[in-house]
Protein backbone atom coordinates (compact mmCIF):
# COMPACT_ATOMS: atom_id res chain seq x y z
CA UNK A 1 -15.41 2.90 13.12
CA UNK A 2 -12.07 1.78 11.06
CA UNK A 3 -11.26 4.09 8.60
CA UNK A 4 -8.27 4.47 6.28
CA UNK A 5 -7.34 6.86 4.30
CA UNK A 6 -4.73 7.53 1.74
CA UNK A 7 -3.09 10.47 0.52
CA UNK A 8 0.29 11.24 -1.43
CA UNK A 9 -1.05 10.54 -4.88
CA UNK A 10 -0.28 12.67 -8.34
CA UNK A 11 1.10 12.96 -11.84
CA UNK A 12 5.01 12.46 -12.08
CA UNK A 13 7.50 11.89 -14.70
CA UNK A 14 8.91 8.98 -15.29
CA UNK A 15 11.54 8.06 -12.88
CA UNK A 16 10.43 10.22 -10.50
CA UNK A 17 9.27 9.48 -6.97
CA UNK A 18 6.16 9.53 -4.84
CA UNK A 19 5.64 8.84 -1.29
CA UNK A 20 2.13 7.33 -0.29
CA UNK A 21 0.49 7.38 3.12
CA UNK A 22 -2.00 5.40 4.80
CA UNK A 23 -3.17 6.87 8.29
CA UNK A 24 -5.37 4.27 10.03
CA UNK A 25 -7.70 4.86 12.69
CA UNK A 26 -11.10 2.60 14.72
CA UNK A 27 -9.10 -0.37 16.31
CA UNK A 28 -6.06 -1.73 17.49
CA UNK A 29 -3.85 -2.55 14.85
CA UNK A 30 -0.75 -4.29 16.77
CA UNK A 31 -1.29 -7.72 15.48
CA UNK A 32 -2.63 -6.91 11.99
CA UNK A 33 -1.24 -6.83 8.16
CA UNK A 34 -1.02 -3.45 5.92
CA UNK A 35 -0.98 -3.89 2.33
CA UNK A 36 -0.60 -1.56 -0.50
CA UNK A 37 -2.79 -2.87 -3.65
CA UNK A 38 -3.21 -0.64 -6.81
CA UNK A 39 -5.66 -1.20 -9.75
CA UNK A 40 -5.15 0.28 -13.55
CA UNK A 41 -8.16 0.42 -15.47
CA UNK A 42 -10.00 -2.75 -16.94
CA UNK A 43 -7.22 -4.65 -14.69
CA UNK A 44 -7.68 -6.82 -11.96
CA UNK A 45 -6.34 -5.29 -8.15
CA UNK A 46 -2.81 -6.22 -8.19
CA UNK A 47 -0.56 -6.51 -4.88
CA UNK A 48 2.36 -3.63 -4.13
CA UNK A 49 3.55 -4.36 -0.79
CA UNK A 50 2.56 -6.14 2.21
CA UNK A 51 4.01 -5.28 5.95
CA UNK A 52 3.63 -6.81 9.41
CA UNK A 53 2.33 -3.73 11.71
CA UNK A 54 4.21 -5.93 14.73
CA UNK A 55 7.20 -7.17 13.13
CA UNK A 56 8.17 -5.40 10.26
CA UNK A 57 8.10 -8.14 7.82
CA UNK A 58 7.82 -7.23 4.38
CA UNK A 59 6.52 -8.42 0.87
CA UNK A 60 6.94 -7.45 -2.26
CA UNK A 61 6.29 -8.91 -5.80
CA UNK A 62 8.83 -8.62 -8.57
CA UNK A 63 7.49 -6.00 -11.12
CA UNK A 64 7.99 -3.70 -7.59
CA UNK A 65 11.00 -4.90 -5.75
CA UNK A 66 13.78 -2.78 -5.69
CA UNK A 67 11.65 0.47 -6.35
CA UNK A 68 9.16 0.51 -3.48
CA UNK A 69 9.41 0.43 0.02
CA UNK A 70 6.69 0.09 2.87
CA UNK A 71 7.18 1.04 6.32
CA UNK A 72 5.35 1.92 9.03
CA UNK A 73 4.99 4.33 11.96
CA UNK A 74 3.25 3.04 14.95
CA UNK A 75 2.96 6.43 16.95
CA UNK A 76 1.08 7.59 14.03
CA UNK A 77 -0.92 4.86 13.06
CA UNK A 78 0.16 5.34 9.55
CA UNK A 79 1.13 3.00 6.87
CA UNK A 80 3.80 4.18 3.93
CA UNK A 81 4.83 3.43 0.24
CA UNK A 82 7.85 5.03 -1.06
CA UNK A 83 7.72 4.84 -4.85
CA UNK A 84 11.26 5.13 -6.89
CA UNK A 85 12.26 4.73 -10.28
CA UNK A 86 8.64 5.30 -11.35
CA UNK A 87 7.37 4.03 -14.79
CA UNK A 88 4.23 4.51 -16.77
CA UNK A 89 3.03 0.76 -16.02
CA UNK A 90 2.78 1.76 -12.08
CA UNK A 91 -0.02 3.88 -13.28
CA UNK A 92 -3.14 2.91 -11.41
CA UNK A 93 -5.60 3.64 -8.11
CA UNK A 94 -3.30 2.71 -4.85
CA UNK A 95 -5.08 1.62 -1.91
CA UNK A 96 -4.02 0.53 1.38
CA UNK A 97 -5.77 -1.75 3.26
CA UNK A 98 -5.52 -3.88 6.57
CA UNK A 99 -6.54 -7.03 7.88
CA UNK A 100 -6.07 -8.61 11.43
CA UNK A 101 -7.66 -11.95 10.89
CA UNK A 102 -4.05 -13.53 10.06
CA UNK A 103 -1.49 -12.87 12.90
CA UNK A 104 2.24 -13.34 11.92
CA UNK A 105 1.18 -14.78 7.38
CA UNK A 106 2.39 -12.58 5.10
CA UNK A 107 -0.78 -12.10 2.91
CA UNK A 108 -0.81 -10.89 -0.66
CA UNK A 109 -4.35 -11.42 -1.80
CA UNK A 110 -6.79 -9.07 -2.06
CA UNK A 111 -9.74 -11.05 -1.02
CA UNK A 112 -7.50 -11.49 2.34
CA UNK A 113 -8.05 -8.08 3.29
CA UNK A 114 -11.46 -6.65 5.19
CA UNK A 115 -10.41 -2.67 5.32
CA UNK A 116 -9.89 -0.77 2.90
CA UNK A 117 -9.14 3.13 1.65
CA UNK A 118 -10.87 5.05 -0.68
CA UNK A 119 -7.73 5.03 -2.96
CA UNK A 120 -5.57 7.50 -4.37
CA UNK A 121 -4.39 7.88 -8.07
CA UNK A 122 -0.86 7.93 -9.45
CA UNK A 123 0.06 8.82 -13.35
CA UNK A 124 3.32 8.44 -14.22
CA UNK A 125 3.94 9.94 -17.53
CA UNK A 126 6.24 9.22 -19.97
């Protein structure tokens, strides 16, 4: 059974850091595509960061770029999102998720992605 699960999540000042982690378990993941995703109330999901479990590609989109990093750790089957620099805005529900379908695209969509984690919140205050 594929599971993923987050954890990392909290309240934090603005400007402060978080580190988010994805450990992912149920298949083999060598030719799949992590993505980070968050979701702020009455919002629609919104894309953080994408990553290429094989090749280490990675994606960001503006409003993030610059603040978070994604990596990954293959021993551990674990996906991660460094957050920097926080601000209030990055408030939301952070979920990872996975999808193996498209080897070697960089995919930024949630409707892309088949697994998903339960989500973990982050409130940055001001």
């Amino acid at each position: 059974q594929v599971q993923l699960v987050e954890s990392g999540g909290g309240l934090v000042q603005a400007g402060g850091s978080l580190r988010l982690s994805c450990a992912f378990s149920g298949r083999t993941w060598s030719r799949c595509a992590m993505g980070w995703f968050r979701q702020a109330p009455g919002k629609e999901r919104e894309f953080v960061a994408f990553i290429n479990w094989s090749t280490g590609t990675t994606r960001y989109p503006d409003s993030v770029k610059g603040r978070f990093t994604i990596s990954r750790d293959n021993a551990k089957n674990s996906v991660y999102l460094q957050m920097n620099s926080l601000k209030p805005e990055d408030t939301a529900v952070y979920y990872c998720a996975a999808d193996c379908r498209w080897p070697g695209l960089v995919i930024t969509l949630p409707t892309q992605y088949n697994y998903w984690g339960q989500g973990t919140q982050v409130t940055v205050s001001s």
